[in-house]
PDB file of N, CA and C in Angstrom:
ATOM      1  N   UNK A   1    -104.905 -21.351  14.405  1.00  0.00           N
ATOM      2  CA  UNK A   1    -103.973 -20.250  14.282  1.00  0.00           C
ATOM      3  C   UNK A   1    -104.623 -19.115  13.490  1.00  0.00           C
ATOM      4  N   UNK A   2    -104.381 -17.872  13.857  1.00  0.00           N
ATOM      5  CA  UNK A   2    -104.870 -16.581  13.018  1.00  0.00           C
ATOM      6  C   UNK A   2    -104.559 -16.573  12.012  1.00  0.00           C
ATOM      7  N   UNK A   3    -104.788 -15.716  10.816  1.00  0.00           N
ATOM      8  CA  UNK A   3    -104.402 -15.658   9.867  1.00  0.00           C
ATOM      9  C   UNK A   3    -104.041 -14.815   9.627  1.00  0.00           C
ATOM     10  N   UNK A   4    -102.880 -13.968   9.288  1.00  0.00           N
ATOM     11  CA  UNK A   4    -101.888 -12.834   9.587  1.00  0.00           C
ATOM     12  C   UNK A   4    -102.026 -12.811   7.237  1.00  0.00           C
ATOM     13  N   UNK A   5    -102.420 -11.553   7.518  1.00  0.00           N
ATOM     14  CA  UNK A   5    -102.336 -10.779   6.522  1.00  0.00           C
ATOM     15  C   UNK A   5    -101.429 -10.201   5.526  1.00  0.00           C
ATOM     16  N   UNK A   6    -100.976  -9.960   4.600  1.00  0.00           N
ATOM     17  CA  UNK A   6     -99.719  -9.398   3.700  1.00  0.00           C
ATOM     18  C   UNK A   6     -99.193  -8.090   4.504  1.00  0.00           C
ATOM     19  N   UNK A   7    -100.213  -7.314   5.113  1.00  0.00           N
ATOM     20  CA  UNK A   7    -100.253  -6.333   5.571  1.00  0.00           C
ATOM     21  C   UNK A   7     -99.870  -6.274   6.769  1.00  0.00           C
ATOM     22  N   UNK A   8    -100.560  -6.973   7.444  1.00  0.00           N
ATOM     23  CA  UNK A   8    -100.129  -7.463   9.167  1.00  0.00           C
ATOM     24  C   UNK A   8     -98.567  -7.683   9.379  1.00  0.00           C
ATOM     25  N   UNK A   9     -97.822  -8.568   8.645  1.00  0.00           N
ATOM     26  CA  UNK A   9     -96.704  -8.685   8.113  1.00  0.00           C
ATOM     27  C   UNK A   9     -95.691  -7.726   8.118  1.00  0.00           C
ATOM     28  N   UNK A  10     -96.078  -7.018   6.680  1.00  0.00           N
ATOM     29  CA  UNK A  10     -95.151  -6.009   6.859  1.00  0.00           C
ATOM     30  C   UNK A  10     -95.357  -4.997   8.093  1.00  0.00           C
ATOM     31  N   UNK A  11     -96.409  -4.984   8.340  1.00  0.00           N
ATOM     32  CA  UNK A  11     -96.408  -3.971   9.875  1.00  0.00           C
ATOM     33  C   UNK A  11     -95.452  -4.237  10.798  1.00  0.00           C
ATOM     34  N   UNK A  12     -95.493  -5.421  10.826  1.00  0.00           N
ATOM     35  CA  UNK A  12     -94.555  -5.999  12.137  1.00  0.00           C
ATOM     36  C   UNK A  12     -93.584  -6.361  11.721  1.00  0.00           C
ATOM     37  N   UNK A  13     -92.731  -6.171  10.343  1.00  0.00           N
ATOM     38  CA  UNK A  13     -91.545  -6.505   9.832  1.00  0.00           C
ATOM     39  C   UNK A  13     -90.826  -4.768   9.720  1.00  0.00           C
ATOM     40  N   UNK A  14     -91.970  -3.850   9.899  1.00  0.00           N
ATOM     41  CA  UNK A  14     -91.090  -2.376   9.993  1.00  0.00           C
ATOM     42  C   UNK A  14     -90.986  -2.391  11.147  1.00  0.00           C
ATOM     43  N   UNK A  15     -92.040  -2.713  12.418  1.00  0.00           N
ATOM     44  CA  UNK A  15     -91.504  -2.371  13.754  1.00  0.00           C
ATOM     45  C   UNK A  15     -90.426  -2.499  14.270  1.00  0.00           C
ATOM     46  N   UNK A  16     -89.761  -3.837  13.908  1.00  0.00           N
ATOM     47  CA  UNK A  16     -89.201  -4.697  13.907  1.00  0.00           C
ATOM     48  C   UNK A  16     -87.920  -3.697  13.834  1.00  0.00           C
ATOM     49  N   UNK A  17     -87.824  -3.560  12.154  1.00  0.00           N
ATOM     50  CA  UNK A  17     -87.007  -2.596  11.754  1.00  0.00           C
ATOM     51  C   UNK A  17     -86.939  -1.572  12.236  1.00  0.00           C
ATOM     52  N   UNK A  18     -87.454  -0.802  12.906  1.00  0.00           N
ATOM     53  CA  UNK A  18     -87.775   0.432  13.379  1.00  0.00           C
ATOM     54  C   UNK A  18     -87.280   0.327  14.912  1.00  0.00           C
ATOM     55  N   UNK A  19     -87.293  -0.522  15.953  1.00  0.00           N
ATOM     56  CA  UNK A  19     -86.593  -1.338  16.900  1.00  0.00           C
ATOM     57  C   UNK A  19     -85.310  -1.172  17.090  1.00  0.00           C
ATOM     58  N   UNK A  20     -84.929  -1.848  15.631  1.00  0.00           N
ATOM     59  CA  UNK A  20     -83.490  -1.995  15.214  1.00  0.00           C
ATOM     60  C   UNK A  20     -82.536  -0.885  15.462  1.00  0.00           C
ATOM     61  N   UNK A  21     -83.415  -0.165  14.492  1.00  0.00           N
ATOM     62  CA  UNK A  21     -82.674   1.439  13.722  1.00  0.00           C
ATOM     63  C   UNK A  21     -82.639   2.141  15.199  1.00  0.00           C
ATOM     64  N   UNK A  22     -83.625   2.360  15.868  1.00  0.00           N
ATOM     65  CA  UNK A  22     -83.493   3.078  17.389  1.00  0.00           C
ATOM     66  C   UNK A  22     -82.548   2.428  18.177  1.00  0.00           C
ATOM     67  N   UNK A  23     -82.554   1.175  18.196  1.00  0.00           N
ATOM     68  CA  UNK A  23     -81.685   0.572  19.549  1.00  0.00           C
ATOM     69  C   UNK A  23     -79.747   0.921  18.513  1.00  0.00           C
ATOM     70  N   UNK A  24     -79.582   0.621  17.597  1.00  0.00           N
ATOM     71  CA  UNK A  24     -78.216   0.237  16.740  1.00  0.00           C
ATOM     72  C   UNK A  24     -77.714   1.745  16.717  1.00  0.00           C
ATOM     73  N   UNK A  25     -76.466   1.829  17.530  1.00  0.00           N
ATOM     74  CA  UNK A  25     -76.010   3.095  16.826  1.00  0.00           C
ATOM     75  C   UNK A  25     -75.890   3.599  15.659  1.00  0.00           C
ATOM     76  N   UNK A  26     -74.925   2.262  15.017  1.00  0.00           N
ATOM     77  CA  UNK A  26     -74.546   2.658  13.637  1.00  0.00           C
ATOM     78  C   UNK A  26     -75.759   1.401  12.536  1.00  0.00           C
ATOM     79  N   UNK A  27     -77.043   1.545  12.345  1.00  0.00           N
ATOM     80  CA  UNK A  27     -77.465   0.804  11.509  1.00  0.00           C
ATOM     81  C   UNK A  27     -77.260   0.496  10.289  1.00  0.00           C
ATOM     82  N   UNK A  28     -77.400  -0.661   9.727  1.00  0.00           N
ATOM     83  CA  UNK A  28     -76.789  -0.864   8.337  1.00  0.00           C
ATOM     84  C   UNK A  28     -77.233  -0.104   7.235  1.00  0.00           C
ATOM     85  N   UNK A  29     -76.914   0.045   6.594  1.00  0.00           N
ATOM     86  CA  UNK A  29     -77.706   0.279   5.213  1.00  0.00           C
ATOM     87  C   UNK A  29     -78.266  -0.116   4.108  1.00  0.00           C
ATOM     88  N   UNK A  30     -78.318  -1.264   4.118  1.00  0.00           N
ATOM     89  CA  UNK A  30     -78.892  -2.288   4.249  1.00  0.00           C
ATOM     90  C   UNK A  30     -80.441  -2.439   4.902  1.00  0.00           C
ATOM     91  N   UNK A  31     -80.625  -2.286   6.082  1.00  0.00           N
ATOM     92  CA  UNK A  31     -81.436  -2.183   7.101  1.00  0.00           C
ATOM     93  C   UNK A  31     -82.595  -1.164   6.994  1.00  0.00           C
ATOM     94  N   UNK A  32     -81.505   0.091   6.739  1.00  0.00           N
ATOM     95  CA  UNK A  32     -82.680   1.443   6.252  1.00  0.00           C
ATOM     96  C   UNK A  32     -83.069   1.344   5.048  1.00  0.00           C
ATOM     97  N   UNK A  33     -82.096   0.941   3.701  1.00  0.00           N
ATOM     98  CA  UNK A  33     -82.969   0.709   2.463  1.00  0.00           C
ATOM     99  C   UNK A  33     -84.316  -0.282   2.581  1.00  0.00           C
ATOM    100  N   UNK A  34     -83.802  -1.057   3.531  1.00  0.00           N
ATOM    101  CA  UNK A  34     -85.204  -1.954   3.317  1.00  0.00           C
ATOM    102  C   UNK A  34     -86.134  -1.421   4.046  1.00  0.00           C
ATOM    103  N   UNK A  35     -85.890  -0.665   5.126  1.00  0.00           N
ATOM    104  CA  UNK A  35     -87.142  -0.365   6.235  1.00  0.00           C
ATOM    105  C   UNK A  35     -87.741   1.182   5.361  1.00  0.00           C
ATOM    106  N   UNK A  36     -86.805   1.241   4.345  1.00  0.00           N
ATOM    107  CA  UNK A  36     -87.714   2.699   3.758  1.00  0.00           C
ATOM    108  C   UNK A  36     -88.209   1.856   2.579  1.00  0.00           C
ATOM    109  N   UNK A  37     -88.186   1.062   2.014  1.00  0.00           N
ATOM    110  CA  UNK A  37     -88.879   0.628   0.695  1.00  0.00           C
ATOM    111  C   UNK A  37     -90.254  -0.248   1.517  1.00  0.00           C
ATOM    112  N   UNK A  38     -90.142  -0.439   2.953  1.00  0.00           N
ATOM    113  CA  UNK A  38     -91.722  -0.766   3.738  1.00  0.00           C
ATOM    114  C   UNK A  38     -92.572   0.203   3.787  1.00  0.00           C
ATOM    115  N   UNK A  39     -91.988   1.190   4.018  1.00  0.00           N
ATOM    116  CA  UNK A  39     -92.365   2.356   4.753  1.00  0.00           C
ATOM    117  C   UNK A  39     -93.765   2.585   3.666  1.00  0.00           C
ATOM    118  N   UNK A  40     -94.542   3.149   4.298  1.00  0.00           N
ATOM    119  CA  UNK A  40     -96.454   3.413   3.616  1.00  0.00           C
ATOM    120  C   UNK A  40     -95.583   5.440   3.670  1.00  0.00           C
ATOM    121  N   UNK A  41     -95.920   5.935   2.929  1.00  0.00           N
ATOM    122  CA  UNK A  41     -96.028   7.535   3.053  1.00  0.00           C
ATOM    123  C   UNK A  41     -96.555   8.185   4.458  1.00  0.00           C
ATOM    124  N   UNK A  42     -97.550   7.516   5.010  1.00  0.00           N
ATOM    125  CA  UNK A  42     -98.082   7.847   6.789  1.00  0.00           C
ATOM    126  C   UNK A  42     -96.778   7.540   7.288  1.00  0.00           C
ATOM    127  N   UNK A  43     -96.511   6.615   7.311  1.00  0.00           N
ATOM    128  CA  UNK A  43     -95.176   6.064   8.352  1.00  0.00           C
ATOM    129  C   UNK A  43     -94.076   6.871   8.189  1.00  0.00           C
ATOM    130  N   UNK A  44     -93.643   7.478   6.859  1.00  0.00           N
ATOM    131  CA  UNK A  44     -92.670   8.248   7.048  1.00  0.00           C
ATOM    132  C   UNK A  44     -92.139   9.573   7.793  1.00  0.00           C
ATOM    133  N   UNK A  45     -93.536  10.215   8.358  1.00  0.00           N
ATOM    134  CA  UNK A  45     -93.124  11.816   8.840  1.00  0.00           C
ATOM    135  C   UNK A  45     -92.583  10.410  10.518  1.00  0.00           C
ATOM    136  N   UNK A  46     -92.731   9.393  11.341  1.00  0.00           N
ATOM    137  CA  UNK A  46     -92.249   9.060  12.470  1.00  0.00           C
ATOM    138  C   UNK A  46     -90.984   8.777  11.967  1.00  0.00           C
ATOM    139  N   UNK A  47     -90.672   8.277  11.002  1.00  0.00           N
ATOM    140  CA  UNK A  47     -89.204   7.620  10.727  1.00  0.00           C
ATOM    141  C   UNK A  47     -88.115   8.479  10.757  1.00  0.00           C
ATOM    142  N   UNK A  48     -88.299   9.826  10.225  1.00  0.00           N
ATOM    143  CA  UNK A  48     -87.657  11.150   9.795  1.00  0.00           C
ATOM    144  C   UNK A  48     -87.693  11.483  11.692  1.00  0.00           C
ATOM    145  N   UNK A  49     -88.246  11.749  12.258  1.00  0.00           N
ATOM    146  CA  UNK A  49     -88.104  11.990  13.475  1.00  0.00           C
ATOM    147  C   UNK A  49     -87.548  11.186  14.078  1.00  0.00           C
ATOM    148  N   UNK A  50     -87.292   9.934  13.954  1.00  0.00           N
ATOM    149  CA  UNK A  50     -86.410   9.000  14.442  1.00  0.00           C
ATOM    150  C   UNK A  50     -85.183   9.366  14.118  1.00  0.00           C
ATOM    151  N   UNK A  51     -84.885   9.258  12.698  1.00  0.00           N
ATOM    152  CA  UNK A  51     -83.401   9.969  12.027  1.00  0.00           C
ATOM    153  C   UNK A  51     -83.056  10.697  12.408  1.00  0.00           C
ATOM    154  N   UNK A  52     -83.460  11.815  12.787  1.00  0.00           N
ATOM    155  CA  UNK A  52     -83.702  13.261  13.331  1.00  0.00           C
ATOM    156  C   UNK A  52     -82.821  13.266  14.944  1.00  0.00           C
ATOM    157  N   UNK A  53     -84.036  12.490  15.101  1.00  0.00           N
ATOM    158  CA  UNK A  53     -83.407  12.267  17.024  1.00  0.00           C
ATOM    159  C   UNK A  53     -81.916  11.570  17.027  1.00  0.00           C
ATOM    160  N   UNK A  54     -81.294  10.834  16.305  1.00  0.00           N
ATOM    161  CA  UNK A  54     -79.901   9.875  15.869  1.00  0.00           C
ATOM    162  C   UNK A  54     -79.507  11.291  15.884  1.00  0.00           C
ATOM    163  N   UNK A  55     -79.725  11.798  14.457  1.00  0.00           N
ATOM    164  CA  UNK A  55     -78.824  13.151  14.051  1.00  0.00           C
ATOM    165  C   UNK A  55     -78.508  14.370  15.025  1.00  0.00           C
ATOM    166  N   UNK A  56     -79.223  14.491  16.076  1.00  0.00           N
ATOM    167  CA  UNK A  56     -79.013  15.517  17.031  1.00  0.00           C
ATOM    168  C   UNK A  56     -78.496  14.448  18.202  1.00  0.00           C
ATOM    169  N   UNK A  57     -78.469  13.347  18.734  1.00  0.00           N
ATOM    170  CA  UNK A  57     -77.626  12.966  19.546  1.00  0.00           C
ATOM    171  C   UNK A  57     -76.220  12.820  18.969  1.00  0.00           C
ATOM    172  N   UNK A  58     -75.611  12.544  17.570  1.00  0.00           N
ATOM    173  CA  UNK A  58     -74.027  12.682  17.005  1.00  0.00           C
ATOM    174  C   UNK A  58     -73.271  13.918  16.921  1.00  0.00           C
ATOM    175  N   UNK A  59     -72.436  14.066  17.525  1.00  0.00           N
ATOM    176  CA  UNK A  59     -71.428  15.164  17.390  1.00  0.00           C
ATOM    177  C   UNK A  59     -71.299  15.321  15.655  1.00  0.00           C
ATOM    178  N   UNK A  60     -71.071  14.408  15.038  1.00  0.00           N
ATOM    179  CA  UNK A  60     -70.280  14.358  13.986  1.00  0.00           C
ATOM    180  C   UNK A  60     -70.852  13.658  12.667  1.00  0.00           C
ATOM    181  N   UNK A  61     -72.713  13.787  12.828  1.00  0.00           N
ATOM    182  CA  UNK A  61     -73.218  13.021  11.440  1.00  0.00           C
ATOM    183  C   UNK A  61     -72.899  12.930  10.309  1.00  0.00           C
ATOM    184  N   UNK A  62     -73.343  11.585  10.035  1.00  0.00           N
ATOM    185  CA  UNK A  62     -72.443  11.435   8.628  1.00  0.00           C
ATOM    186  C   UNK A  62     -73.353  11.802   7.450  1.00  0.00           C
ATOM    187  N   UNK A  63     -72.358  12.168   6.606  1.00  0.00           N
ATOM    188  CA  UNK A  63     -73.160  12.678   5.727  1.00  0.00           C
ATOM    189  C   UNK A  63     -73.992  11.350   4.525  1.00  0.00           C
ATOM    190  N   UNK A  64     -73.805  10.249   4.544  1.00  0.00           N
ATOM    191  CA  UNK A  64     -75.366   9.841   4.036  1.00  0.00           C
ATOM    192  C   UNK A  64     -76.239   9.569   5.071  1.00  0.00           C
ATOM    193  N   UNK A  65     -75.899  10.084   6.211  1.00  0.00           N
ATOM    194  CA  UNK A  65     -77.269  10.217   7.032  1.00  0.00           C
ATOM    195  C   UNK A  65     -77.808  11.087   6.549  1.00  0.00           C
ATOM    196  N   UNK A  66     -77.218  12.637   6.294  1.00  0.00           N
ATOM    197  CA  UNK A  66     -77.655  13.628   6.220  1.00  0.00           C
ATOM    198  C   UNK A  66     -78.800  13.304   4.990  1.00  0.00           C
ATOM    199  N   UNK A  67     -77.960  13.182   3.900  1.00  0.00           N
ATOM    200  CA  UNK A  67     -77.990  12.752   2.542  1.00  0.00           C
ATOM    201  C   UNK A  67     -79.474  12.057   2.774  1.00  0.00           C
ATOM    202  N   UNK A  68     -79.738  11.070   3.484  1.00  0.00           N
ATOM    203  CA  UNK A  68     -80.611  10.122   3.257  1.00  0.00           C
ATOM    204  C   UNK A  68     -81.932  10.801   3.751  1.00  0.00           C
ATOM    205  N   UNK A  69     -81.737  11.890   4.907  1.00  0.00           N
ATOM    206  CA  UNK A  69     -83.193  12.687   5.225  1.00  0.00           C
ATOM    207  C   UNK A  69     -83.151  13.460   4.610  1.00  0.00           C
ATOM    208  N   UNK A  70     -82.669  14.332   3.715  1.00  0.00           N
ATOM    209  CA  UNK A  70     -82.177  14.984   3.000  1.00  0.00           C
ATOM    210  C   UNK A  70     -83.614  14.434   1.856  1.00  0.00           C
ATOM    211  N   UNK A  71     -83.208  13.286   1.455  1.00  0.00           N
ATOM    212  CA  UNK A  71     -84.568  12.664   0.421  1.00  0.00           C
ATOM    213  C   UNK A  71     -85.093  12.107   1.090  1.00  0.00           C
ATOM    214  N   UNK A  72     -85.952  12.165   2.086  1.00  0.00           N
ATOM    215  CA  UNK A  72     -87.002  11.830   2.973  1.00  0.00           C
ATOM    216  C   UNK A  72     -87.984  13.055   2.741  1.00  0.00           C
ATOM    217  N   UNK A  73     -87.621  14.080   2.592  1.00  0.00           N
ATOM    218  CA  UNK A  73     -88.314  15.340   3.128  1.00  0.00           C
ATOM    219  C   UNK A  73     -88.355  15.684   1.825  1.00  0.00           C
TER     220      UNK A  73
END
């Protein structure tokens, strides 16, 4: 068997998360605190564009969405 790395790991434990957050309308919060305390500083300008893309498909975003890219940026 390979030997999968600390790193390797979390890579594939944000995709994972990142999966989630795209497919789930309403994702937990829960879900995003943890997939942003993975997050490397590179990874964050895709995540914000993910949020981004949520926030322009809702009529009616909520505001700790807002709130939450809000401290992303």
């Amino acid at each position: 068997m390979a030997q999968v790395t600390n790193e390797d790991a979390r890579q594939a434990l944000v995709r994972t998360l990142l999966d989630k957050v795209q497919d789930d309308p309403y994702p937990s919060t829960t879900m995003l605190d943890m997939l942003e305390e993975l997050l490397t500083p590179n990874e964050i300008p895709a995540y914000v564009v993910l949020l981004q893309d949520r926030l322009r498909e809702d009529r009616f975003p909520s505001i700790p969405m807002l709130k939450r890219l809000r401290a992303l940026v």
